[in-house]
Protein backbone atom coordinates (compact mmCIF):
# COMPACT_ATOMS: atom_id res chain seq x y z
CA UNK A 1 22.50 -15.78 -11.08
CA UNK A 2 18.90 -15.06 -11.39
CA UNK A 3 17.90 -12.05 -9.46
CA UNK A 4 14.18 -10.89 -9.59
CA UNK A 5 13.59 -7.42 -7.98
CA UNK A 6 9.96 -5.65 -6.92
CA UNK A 7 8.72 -2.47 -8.59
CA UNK A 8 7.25 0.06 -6.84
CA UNK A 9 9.12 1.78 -4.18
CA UNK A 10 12.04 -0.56 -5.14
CA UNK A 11 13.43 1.03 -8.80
CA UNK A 12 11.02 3.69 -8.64
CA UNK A 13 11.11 6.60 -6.13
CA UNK A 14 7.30 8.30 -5.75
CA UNK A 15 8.33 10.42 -2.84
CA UNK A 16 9.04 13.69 -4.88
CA UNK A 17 6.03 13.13 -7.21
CA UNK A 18 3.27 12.29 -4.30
CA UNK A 19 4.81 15.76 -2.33
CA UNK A 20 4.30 17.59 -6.22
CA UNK A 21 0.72 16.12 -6.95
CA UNK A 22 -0.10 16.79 -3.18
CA UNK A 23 0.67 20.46 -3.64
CA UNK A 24 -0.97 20.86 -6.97
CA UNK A 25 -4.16 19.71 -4.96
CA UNK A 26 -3.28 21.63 -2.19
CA UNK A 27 -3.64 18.73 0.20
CA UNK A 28 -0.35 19.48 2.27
CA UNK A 29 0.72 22.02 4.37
CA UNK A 30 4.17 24.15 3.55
CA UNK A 31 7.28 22.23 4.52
CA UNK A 32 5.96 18.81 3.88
CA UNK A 33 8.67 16.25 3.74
CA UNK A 34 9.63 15.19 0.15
CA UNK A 35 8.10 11.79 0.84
CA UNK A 36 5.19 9.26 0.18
CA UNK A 37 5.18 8.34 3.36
CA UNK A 38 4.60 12.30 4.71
CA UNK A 39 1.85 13.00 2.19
CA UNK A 40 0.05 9.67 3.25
CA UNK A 41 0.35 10.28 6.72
CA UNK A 42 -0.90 13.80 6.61
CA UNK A 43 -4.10 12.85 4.59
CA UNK A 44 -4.69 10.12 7.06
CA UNK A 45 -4.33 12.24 9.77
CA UNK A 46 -7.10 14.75 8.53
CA UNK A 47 -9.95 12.11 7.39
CA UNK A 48 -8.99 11.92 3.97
CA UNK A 49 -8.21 8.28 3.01
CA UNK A 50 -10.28 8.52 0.15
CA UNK A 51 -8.11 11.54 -1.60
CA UNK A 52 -4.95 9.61 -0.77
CA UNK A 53 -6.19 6.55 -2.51
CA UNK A 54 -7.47 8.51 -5.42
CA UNK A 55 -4.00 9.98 -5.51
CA UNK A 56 -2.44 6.82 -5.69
CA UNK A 57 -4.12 6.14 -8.87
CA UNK A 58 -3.80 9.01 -10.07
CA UNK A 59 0.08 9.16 -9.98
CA UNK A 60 0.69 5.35 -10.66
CA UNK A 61 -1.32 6.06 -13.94
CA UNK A 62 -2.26 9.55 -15.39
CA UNK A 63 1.25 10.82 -13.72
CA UNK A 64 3.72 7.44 -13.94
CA UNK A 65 6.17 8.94 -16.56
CA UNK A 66 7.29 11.74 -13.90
CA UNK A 67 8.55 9.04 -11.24
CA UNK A 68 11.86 8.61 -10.57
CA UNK A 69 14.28 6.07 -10.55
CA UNK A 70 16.14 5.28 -7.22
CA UNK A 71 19.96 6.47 -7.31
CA UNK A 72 21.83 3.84 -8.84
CA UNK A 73 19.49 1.18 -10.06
CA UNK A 74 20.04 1.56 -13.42
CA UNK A 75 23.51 1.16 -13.53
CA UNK A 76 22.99 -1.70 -11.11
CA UNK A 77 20.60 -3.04 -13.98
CA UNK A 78 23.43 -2.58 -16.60
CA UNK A 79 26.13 -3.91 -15.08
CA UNK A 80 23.87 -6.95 -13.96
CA UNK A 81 23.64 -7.88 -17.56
CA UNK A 82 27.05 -6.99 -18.40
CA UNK A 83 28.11 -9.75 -15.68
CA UNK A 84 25.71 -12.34 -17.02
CA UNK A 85 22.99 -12.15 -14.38
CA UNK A 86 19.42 -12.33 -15.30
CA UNK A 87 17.12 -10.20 -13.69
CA UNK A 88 13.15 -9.99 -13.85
CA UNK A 89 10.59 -7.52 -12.46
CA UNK A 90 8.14 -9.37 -10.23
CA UNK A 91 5.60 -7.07 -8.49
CA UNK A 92 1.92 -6.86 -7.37
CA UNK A 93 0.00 -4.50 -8.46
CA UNK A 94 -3.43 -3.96 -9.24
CA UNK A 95 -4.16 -3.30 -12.80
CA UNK A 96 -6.85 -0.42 -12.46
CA UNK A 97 -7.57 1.83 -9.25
CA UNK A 98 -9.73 1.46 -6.62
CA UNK A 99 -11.36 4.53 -6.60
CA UNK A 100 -11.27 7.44 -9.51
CA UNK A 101 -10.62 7.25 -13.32
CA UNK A 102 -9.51 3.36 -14.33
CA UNK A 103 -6.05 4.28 -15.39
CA UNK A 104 -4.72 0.93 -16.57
CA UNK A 105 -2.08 0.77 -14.09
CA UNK A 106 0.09 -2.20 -15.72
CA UNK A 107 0.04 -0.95 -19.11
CA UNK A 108 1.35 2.75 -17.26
CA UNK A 109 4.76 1.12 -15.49
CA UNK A 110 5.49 -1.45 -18.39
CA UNK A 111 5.44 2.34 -20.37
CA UNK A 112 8.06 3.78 -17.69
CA UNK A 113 9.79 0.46 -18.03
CA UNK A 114 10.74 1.01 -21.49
CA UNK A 115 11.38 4.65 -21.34
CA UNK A 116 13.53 5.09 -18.19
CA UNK A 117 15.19 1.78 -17.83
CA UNK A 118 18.17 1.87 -20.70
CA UNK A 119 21.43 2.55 -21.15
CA UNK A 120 22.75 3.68 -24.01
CA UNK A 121 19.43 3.93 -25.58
CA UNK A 122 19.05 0.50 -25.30
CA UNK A 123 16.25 -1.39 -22.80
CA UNK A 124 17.63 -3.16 -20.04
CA UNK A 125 14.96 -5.87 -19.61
CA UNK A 126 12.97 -7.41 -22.16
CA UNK A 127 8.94 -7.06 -21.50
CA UNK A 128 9.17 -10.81 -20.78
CA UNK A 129 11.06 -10.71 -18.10
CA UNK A 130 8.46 -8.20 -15.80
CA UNK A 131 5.14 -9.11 -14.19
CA UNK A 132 2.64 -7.66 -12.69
CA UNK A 133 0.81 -9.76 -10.30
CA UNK A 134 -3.01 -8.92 -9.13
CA UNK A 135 -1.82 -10.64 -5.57
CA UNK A 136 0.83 -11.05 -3.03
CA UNK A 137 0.15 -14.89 -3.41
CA UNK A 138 0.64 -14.45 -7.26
CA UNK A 139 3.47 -12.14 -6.40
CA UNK A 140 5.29 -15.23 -4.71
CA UNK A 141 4.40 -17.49 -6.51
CA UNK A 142 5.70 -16.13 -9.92
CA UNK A 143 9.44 -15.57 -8.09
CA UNK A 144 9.10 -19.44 -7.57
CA UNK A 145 8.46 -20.04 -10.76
CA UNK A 146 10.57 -17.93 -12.39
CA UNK A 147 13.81 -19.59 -10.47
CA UNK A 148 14.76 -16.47 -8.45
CA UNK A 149 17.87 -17.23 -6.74
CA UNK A 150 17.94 -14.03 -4.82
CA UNK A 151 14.91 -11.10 -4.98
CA UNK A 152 15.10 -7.51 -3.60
CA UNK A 153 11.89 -5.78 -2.15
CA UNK A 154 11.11 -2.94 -0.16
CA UNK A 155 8.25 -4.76 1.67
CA UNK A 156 9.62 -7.07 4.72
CA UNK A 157 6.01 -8.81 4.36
CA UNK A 158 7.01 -10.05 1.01
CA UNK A 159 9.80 -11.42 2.06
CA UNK A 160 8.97 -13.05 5.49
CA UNK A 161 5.64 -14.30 4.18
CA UNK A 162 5.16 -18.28 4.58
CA UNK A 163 4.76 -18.80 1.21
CA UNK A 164 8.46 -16.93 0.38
CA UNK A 165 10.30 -19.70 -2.19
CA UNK A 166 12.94 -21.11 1.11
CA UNK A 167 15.76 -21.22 -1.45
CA UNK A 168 15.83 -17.55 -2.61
CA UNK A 169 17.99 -15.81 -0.77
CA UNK A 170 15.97 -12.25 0.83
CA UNK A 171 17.37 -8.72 0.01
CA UNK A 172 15.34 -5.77 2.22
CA UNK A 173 15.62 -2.39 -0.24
CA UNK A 174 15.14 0.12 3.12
CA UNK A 175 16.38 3.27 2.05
CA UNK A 176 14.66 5.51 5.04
CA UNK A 177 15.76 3.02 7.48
CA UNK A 178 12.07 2.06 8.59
CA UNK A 179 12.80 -1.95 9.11
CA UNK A 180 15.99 -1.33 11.40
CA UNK A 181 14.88 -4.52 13.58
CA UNK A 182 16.00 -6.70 10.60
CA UNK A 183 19.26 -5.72 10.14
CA UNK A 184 19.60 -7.99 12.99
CA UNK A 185 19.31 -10.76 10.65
CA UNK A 186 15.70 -11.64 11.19
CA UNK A 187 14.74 -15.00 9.14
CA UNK A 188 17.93 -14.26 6.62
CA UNK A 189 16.86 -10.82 5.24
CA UNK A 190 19.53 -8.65 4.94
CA UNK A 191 18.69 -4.92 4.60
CA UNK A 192 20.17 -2.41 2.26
CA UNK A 193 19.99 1.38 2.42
CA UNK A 194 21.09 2.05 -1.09
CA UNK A 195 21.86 0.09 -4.45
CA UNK A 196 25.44 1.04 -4.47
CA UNK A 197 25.35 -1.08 -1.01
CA UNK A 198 23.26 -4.05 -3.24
CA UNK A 199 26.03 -3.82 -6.19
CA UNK A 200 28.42 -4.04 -3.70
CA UNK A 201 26.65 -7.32 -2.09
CA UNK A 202 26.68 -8.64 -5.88
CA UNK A 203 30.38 -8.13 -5.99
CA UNK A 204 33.08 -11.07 -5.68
């Protein structure tokens, strides 16, 4: 099986990193939830979209190394191979940000690519199979051609959108339960919490 999987906010976790930057910067108050979401919301709420966008390129590129990967991806990633599924990295991203120093974004998570996702001392995905995409119509249109029988993404717009290849089969990564409404089976998405419950999916 071919299984293509997004990036951002899919393998990697940000939410400790944005709360650690934020505080650096003193930009949150104390007791700030350890979450992306939290630090966003807080800027947004006190005028500041500017700083949060500047943060977001500032964490995605000077700062990348630091993130996280989700709780069981990469043995999810190993045992993927072991079982003789192909996976590839499909995600849109643009490659420098919008405002602040022109960190070249790409070049930053291909980097945390290679260092974070091995077992064994050995890389799980060859830089061949990920892509970055400069659009969400490139985005969807490289998991169509790249045969994607099934692709995981933390973005229910992704997955719903019209141009969504109609034979690959929709996986919603929701961790913080935000997209409850589709576990009701909304257009054939089903939503996952964690990546033991994916494996698990994966299993016969």
């Amino acid at each position: 099986m071919h299984i293509g999987i997004d990036f951002d906010n899919t393998i990697v976790s940000y939410d400790a990193l944005f709360l650690k930057v934020a505080r650096e910067q003193d930009l949150v108050p104390p007791g700030t939830a350890s979450s992306k979401l939290a630090v966003r919301d807080h800027l947004r709420r006190a005028g500041q979209e500017d700083r949060w966008t500047e943060m977001q390129g500032y964490v995605y590129g000077a700062r990348m190394d630091e993130a996280l990967a989700f709780e069981g991806v990469i043995g999810f990633l190993h045992r993927a191979a072991d079982s003789g599924h192909q996976v590839t990295i499909v995600s849109h991203k643009t490659r420098h940000p919008f405002i602040g120093p022109q960190y070249d974004l790409h070049a930053a998570a291909r980097g945390w690519i290679e260092r974070h996702l091995r077992w064994d001392g050995r890389a799980l995905l060859a830089s061949d199979r990920v892509f970055f995409e400069l659009t969400k119509e490139e985005k969807l249109a490289r998991i169509s051609a790249c045969g994607c029988e099934v692709f995981i993404d933390d973005l229910p717009e992704i997955l719903l959108a019209a141009g969504f290849p109609a034979d690959t089969s929709k996986l919603l990564f929701d961790p913080e339960d935000h997209h409850e409404e589709i576990g009701l089976g909304l257009d054939r998405v089903l939503r996952f919490r964690s990546w033991r419950q994916i494996e698990q999916h994966f299993r016969p």
